[in-house]
N, C-alpha and C. Protein backbone atom coordinates (compact mmCIF):
# COMPACT_ATOMS: atom_id res chain seq x y z
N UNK A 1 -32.78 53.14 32.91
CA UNK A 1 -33.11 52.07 31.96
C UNK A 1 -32.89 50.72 32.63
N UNK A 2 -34.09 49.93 32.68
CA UNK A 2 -33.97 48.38 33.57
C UNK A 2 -33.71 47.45 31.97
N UNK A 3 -33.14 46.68 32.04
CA UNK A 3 -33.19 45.49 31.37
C UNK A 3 -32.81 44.21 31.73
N UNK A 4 -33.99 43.25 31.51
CA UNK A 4 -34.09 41.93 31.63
C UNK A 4 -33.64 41.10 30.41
N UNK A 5 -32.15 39.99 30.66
CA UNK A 5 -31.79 39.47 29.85
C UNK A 5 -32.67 37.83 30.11
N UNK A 6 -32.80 37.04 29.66
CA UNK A 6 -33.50 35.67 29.23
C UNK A 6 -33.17 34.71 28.41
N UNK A 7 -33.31 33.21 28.35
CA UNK A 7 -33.20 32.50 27.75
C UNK A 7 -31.91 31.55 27.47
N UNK A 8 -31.09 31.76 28.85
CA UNK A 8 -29.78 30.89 28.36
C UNK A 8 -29.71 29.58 28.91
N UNK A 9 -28.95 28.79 28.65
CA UNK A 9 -29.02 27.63 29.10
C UNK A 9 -27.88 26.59 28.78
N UNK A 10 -28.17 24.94 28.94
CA UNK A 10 -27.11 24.37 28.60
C UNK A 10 -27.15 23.69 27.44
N UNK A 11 -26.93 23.38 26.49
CA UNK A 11 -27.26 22.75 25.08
C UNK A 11 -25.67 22.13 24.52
N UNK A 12 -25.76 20.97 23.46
CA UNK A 12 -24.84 20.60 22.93
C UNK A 12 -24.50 21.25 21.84
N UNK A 13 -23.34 21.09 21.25
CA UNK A 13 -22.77 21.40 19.83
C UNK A 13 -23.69 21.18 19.11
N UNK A 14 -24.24 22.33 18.16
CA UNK A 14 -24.94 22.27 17.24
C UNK A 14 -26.79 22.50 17.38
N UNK A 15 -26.73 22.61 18.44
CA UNK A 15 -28.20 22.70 19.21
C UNK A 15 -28.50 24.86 18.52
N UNK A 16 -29.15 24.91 19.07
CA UNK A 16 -29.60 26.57 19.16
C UNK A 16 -30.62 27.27 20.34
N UNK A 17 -30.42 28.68 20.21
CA UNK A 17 -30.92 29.22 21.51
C UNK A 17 -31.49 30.18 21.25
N UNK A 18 -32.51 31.06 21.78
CA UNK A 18 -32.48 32.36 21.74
C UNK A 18 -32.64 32.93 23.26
N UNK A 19 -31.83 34.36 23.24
CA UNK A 19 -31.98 34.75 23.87
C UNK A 19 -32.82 36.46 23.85
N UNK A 20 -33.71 36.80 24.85
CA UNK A 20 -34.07 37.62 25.11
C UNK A 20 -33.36 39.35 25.77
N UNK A 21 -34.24 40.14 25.31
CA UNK A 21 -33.56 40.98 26.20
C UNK A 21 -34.91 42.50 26.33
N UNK A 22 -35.35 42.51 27.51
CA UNK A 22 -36.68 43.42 27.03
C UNK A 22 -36.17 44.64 28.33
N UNK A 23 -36.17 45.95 27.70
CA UNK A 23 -35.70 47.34 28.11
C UNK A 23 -36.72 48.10 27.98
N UNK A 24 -36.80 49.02 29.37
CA UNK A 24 -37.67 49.70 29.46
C UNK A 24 -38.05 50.59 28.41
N UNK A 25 -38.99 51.35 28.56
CA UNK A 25 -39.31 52.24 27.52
C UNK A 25 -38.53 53.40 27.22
N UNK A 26 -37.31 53.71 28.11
CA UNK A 26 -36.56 54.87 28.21
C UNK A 26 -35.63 54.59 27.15
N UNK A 27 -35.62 53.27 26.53
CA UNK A 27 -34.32 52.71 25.41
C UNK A 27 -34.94 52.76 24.11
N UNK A 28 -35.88 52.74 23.91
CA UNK A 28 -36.44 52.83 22.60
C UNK A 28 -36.08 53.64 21.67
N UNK A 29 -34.86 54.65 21.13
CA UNK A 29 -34.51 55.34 20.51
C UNK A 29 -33.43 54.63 20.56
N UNK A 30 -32.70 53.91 20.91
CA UNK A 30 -31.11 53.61 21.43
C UNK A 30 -30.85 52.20 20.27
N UNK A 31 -30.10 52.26 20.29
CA UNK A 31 -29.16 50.98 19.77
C UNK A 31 -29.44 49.96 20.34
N UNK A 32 -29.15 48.41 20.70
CA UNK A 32 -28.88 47.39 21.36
C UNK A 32 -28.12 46.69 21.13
N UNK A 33 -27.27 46.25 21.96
CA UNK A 33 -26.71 45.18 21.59
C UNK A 33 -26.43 44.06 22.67
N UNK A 34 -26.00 43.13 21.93
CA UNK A 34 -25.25 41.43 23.09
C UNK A 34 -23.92 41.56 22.80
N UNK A 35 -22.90 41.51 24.24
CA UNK A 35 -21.96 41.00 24.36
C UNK A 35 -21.71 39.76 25.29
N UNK A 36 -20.55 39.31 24.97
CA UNK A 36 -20.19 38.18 25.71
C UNK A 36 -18.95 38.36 26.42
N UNK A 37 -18.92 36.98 27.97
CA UNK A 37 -17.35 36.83 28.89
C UNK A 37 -17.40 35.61 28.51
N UNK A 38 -16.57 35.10 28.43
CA UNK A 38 -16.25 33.76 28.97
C UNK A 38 -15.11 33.93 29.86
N UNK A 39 -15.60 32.99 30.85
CA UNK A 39 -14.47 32.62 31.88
C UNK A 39 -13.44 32.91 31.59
N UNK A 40 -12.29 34.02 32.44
CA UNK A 40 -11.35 34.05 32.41
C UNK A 40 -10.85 35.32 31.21
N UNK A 41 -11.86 35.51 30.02
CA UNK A 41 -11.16 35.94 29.20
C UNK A 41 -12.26 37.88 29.13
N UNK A 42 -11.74 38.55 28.62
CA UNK A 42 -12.19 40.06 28.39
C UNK A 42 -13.79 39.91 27.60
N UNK A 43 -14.37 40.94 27.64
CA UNK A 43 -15.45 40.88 27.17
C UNK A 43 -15.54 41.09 25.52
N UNK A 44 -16.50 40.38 25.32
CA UNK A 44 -16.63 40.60 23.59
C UNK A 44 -17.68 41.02 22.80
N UNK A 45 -17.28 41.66 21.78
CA UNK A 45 -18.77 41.83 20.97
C UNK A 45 -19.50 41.24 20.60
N UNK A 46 -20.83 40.60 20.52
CA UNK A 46 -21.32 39.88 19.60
C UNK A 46 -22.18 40.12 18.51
N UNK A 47 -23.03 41.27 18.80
CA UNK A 47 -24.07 41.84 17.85
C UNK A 47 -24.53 42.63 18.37
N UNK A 48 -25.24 43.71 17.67
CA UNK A 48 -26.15 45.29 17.84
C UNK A 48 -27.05 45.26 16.32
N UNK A 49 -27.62 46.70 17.11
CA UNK A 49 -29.00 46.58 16.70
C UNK A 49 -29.33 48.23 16.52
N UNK A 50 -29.30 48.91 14.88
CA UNK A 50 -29.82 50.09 15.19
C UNK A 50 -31.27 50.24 16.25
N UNK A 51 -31.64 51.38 16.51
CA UNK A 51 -32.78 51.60 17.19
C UNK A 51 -34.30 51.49 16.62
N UNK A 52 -34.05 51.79 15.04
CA UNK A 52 -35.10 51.14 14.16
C UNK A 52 -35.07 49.50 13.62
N UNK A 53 -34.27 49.28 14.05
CA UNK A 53 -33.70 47.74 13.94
C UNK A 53 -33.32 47.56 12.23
N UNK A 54 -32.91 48.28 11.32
CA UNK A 54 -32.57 48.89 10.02
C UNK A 54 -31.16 48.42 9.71
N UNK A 55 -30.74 48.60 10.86
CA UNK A 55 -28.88 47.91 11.02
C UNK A 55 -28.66 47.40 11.43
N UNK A 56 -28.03 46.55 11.34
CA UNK A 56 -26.92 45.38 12.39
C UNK A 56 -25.56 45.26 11.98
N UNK A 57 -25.35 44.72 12.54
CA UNK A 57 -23.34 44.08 12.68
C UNK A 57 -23.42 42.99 13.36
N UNK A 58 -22.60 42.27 13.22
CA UNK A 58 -21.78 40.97 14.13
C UNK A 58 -20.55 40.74 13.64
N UNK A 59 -19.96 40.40 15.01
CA UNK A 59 -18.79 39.66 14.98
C UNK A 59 -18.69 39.02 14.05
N UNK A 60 -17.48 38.38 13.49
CA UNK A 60 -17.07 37.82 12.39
C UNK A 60 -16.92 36.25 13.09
N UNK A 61 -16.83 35.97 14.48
CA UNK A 61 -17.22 34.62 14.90
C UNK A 61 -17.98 34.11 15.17
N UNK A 62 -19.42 35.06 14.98
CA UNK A 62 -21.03 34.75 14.84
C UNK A 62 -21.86 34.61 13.93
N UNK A 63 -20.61 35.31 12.40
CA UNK A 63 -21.38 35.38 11.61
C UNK A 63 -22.45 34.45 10.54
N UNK A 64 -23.60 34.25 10.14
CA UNK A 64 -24.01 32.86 9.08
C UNK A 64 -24.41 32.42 10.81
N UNK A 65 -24.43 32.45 11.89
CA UNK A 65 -24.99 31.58 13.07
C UNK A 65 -25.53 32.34 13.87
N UNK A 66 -25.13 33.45 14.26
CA UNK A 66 -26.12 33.99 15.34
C UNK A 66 -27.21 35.08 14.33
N UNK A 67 -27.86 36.02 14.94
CA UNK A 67 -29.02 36.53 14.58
C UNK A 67 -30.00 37.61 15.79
N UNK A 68 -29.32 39.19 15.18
CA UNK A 68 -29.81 39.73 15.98
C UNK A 68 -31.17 40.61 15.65
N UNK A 69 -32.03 40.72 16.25
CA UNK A 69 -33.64 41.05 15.80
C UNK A 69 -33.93 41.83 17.24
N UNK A 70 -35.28 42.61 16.43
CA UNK A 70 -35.75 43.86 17.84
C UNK A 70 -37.13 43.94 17.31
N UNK A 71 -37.96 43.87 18.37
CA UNK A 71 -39.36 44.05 18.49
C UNK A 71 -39.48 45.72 18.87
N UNK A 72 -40.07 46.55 18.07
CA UNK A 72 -39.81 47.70 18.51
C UNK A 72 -40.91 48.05 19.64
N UNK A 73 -42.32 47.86 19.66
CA UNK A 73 -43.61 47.46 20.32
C UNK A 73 -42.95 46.73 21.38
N UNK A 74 -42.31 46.13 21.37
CA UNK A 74 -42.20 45.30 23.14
C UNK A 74 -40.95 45.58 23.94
N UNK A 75 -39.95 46.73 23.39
CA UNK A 75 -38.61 47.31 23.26
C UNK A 75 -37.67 45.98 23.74
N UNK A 76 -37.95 45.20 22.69
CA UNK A 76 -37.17 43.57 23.16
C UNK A 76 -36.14 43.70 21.93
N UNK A 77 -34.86 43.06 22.37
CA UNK A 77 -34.13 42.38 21.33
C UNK A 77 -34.03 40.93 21.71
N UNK A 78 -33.45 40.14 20.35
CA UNK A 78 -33.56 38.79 20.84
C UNK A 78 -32.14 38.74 20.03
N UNK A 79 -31.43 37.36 20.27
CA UNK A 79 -30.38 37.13 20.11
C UNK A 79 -30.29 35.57 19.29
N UNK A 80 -30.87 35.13 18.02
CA UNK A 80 -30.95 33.90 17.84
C UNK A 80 -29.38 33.16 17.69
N UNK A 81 -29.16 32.27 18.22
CA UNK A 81 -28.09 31.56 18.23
C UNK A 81 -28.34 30.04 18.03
N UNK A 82 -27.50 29.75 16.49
CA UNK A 82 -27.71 28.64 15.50
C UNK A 82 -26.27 28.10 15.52
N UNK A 83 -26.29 26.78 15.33
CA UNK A 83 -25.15 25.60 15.36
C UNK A 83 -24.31 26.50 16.71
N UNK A 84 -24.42 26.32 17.66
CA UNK A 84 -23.89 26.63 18.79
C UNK A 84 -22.19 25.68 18.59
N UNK A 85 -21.76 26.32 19.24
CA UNK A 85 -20.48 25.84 19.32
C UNK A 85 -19.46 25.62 20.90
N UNK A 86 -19.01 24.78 21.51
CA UNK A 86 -18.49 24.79 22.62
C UNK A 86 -17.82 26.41 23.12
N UNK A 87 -17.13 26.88 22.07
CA UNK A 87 -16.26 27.95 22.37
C UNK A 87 -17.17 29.44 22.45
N UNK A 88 -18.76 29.09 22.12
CA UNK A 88 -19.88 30.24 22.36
C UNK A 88 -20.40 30.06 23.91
N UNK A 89 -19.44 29.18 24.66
CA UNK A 89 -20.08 29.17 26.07
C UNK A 89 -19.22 30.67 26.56
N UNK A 90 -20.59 30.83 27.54
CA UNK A 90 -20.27 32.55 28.17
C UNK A 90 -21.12 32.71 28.91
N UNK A 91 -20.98 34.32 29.61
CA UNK A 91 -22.39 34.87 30.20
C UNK A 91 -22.46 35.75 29.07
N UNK A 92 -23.69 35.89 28.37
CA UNK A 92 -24.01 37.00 27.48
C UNK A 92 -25.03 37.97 28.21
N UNK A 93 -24.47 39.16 28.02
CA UNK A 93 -25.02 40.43 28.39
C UNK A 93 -25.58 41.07 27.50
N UNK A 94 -27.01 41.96 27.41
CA UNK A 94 -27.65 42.92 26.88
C UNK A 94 -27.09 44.22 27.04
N UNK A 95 -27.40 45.20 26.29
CA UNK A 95 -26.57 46.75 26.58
C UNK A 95 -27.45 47.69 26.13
N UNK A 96 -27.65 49.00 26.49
CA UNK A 96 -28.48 50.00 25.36
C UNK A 96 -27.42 50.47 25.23
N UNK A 97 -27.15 51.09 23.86
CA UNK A 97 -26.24 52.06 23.43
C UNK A 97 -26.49 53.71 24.00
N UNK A 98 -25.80 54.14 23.56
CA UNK A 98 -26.02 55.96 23.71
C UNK A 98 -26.37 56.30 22.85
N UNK A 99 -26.40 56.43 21.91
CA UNK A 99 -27.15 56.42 20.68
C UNK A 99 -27.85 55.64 19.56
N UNK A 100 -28.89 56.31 18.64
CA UNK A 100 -29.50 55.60 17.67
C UNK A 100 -28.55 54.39 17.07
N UNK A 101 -27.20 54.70 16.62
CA UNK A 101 -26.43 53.22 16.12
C UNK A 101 -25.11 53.68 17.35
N UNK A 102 -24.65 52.48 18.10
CA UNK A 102 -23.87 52.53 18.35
C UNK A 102 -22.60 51.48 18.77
N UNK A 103 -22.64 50.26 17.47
CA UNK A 103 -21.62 49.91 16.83
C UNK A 103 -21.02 48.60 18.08
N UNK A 104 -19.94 48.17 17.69
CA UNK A 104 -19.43 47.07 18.86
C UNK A 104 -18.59 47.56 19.73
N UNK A 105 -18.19 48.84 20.25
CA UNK A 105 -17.26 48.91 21.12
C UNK A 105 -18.42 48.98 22.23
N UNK A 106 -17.95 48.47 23.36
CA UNK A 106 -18.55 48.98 24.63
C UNK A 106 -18.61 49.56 25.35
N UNK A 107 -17.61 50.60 25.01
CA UNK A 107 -18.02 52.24 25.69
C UNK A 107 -19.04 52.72 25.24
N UNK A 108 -19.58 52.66 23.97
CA UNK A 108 -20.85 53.08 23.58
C UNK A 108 -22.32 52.76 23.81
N UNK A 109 -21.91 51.95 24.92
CA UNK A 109 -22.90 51.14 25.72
C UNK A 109 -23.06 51.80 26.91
N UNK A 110 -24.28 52.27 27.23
CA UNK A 110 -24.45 53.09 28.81
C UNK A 110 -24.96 51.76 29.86
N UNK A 111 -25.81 51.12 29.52
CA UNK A 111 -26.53 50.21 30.44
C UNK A 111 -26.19 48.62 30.09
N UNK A 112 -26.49 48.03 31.06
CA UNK A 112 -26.13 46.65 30.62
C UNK A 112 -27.39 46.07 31.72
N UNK A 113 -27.54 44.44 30.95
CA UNK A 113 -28.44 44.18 31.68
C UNK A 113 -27.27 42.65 32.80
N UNK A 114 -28.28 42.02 33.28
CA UNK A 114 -27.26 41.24 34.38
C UNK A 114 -26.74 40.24 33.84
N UNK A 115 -27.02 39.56 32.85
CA UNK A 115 -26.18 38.50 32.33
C UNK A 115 -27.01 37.17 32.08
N UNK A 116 -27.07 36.67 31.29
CA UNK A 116 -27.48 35.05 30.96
C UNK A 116 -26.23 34.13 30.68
N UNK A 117 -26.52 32.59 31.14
CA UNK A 117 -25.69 31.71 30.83
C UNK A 117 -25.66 31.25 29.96
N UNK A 118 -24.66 30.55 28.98
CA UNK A 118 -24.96 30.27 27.76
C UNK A 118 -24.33 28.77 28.34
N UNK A 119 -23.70 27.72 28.16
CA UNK A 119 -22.79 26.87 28.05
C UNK A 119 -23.41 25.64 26.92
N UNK A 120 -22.08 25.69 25.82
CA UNK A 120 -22.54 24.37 24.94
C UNK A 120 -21.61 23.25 25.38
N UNK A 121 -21.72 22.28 25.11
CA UNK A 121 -21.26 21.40 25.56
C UNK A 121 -20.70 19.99 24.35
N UNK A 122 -19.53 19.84 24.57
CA UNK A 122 -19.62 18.75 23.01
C UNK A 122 -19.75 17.79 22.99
């Protein structure tokens, strides 16, 4: 499974982003999701995506602002990110799950894609 993450960049407080994430055709049954690093600190959850795109979750520090969506036809997820916030700077990573839902831990994540930059700025 290849996946290409997209769309990060530098923006101020309160600006918005989306980011991309388009997986081969071998993921199309699978889950998706975005996690995040920031510098220095462990990796985090941010959102998933059943495989029919039917379910989601997010973090409780994304919630009302970010926005996770899946094109099932283009096996893309996208990651909308609204009122950005300094402390949402990171590299955010794409993932396929191992299965149809597979939730925010990241063991349940087999693949990852290489990473986008996020940085807001205040």
């Amino acid at each position: 499974v290849q996946l290409q993450a997209s769309g990060g960049g530098l923006v101020q407080a309160g600006d918005s982003l989306r980011l991309s994430c388009a997986a081969s055709r071998a993921a199309s049954n699978n889950a998706m999701g975005w996690f995040r690093q920031a510098s220095g600190k462990e990796r985090e959850f941010v959102a998933s995506i059943s495989w029919r795109g039917d379910s989601t979750i997010s973090a409780d520090s994304v919630k009302g602002r970010f926005t996770i969506s899946r094109d099932g036809a283009k096996n893309t997820i996208y990651l909308q990110m609204d009122s950005l916030k300094p402390e949402d700077t990171a590299v955010y990573y794409c993932a396929v799950g191992r299965s149809s839902y597979s939730g925010s831990d990241f063991r349940a994540y087999a693949y990852w894609g290489q990473g986008t930059q996020v940085t807001v700025s205040s």
